[in-house]
Protein backbone atom coordinates (compact mmCIF):
# COMPACT_ATOMS: atom_id res chain seq x y z
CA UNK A 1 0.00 0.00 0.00
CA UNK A 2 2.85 2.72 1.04
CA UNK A 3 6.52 1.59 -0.62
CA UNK A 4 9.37 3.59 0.96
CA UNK A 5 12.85 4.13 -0.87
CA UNK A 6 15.72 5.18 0.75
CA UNK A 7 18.75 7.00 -0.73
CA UNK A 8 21.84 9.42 0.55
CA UNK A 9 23.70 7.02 2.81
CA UNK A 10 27.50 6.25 2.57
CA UNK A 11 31.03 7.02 4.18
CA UNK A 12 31.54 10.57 5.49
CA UNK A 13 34.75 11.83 7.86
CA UNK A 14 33.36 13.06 11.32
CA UNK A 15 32.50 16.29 11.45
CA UNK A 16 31.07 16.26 8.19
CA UNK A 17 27.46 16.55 6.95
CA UNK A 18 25.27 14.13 5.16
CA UNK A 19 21.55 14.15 3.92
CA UNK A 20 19.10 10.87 3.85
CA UNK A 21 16.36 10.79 1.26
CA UNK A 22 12.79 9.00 2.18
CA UNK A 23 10.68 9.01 -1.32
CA UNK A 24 7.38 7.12 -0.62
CA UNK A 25 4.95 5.94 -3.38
CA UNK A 26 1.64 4.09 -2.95
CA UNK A 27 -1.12 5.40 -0.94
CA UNK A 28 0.81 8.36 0.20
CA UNK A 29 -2.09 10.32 1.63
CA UNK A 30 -2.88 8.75 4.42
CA UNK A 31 0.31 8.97 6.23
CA UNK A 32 0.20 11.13 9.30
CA UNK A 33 3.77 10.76 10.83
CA UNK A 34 7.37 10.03 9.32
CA UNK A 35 10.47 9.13 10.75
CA UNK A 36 13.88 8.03 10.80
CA UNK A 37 15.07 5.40 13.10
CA UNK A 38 18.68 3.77 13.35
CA UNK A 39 20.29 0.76 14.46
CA UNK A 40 24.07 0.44 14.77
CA UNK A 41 26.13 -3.01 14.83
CA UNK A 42 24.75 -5.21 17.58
CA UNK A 43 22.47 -2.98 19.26
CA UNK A 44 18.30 -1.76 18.88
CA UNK A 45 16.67 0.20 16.53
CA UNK A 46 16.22 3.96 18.24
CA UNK A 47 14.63 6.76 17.26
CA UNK A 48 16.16 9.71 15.11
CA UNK A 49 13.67 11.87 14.33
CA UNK A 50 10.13 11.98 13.52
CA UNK A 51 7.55 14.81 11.76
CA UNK A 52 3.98 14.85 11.38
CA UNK A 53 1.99 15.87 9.12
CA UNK A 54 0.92 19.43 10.73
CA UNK A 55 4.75 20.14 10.83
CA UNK A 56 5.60 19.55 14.25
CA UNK A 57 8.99 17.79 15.20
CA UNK A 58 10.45 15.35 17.75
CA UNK A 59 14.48 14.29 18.12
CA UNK A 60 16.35 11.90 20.35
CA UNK A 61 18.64 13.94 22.85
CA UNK A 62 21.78 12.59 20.51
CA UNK A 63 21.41 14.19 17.20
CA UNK A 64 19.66 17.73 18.96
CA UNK A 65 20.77 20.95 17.01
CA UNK A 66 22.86 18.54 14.41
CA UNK A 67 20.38 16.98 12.85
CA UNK A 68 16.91 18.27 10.56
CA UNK A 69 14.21 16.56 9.80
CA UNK A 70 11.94 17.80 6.41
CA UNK A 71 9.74 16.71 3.66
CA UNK A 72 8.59 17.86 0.59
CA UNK A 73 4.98 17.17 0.40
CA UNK A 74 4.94 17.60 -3.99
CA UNK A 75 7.74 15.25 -3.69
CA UNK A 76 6.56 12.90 -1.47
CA UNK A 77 9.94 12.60 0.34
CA UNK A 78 10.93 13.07 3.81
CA UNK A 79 14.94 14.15 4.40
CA UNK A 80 17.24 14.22 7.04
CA UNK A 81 20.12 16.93 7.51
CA UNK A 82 23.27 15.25 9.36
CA UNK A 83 25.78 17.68 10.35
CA UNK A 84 28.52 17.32 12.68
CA UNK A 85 28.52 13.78 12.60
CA UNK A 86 30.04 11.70 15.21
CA UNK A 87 31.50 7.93 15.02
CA UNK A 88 28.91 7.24 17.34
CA UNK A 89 26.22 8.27 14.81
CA UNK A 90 26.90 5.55 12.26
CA UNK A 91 24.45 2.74 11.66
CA UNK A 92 22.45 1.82 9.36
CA UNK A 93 19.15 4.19 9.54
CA UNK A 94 15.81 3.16 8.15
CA UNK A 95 12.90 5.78 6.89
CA UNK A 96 9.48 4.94 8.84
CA UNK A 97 5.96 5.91 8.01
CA UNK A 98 2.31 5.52 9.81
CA UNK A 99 -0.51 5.50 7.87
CA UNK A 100 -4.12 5.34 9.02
CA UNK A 101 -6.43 2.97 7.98
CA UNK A 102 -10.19 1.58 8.02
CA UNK A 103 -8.81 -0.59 10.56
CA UNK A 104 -6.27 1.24 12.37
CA UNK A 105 -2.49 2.31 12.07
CA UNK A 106 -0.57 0.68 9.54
CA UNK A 107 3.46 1.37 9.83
CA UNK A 108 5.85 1.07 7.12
CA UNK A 109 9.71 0.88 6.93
CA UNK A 110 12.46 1.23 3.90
CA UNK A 111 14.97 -1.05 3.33
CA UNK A 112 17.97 1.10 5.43
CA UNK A 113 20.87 2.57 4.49
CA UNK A 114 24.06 2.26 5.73
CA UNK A 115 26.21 5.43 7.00
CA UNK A 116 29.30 5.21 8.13
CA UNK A 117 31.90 7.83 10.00
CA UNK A 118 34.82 7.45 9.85
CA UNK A 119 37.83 9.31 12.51
């Protein structure tokens, strides 16, 4: 019903910046919330960042004031702004969406992409 693809992920030097692309096709207009989530080597999937679709925002404590969260509603694509990245930021992070349905809340994840940083 919702597909999301995932782009923008690769090897950056810490301190650098980075942006992750989230296009979603399918029944795009019933998604209410987007996100970004990560999970690094051996450990849970946390989240990043999330934005609804009135506008408001919500970020783990980690990536406050380095990272954005946007979308582009004509593009259907939701983007995340990584600056001042940190080793402990890489992992592989995976674009989330909720969607609301006859029957209740259906949620639907990308395939991940990997983003590594490197000393």
């Amino acid at each position: 019903q919702v597909q999301l693809v995932e782009s923008g992920g690769g090897l950056v030097q810490a301190g650098g910046s980075l942006t992750l692309s989230c296009a979603a096709s399918g029944s795009t207009r019933s998604i209410y919330s987007t996100g970004w989530y990560r999970q690094g080597a051996g450990k849970q999937r946390d989240l990043v960042a999330t934005i609804t679709s009135g506008g408001s925002t919500n970020y783990a404590d980690s990536v406050k004031g380095r990272f954005t969260i946007s979308r582009d509603n004509a593009k259907n694509t939701v983007y995340l702004q990584m600056n001042s990245l940190k080793i402990e930021d890489t992992a592989v992070y995976f674009c989330n969406g909720l969607a609301r349905t006859i029957r209740g809340i259906d949620s639907y994840w990308g395939q991940g992409t990997q983003v590594t940083v490197s000393s």
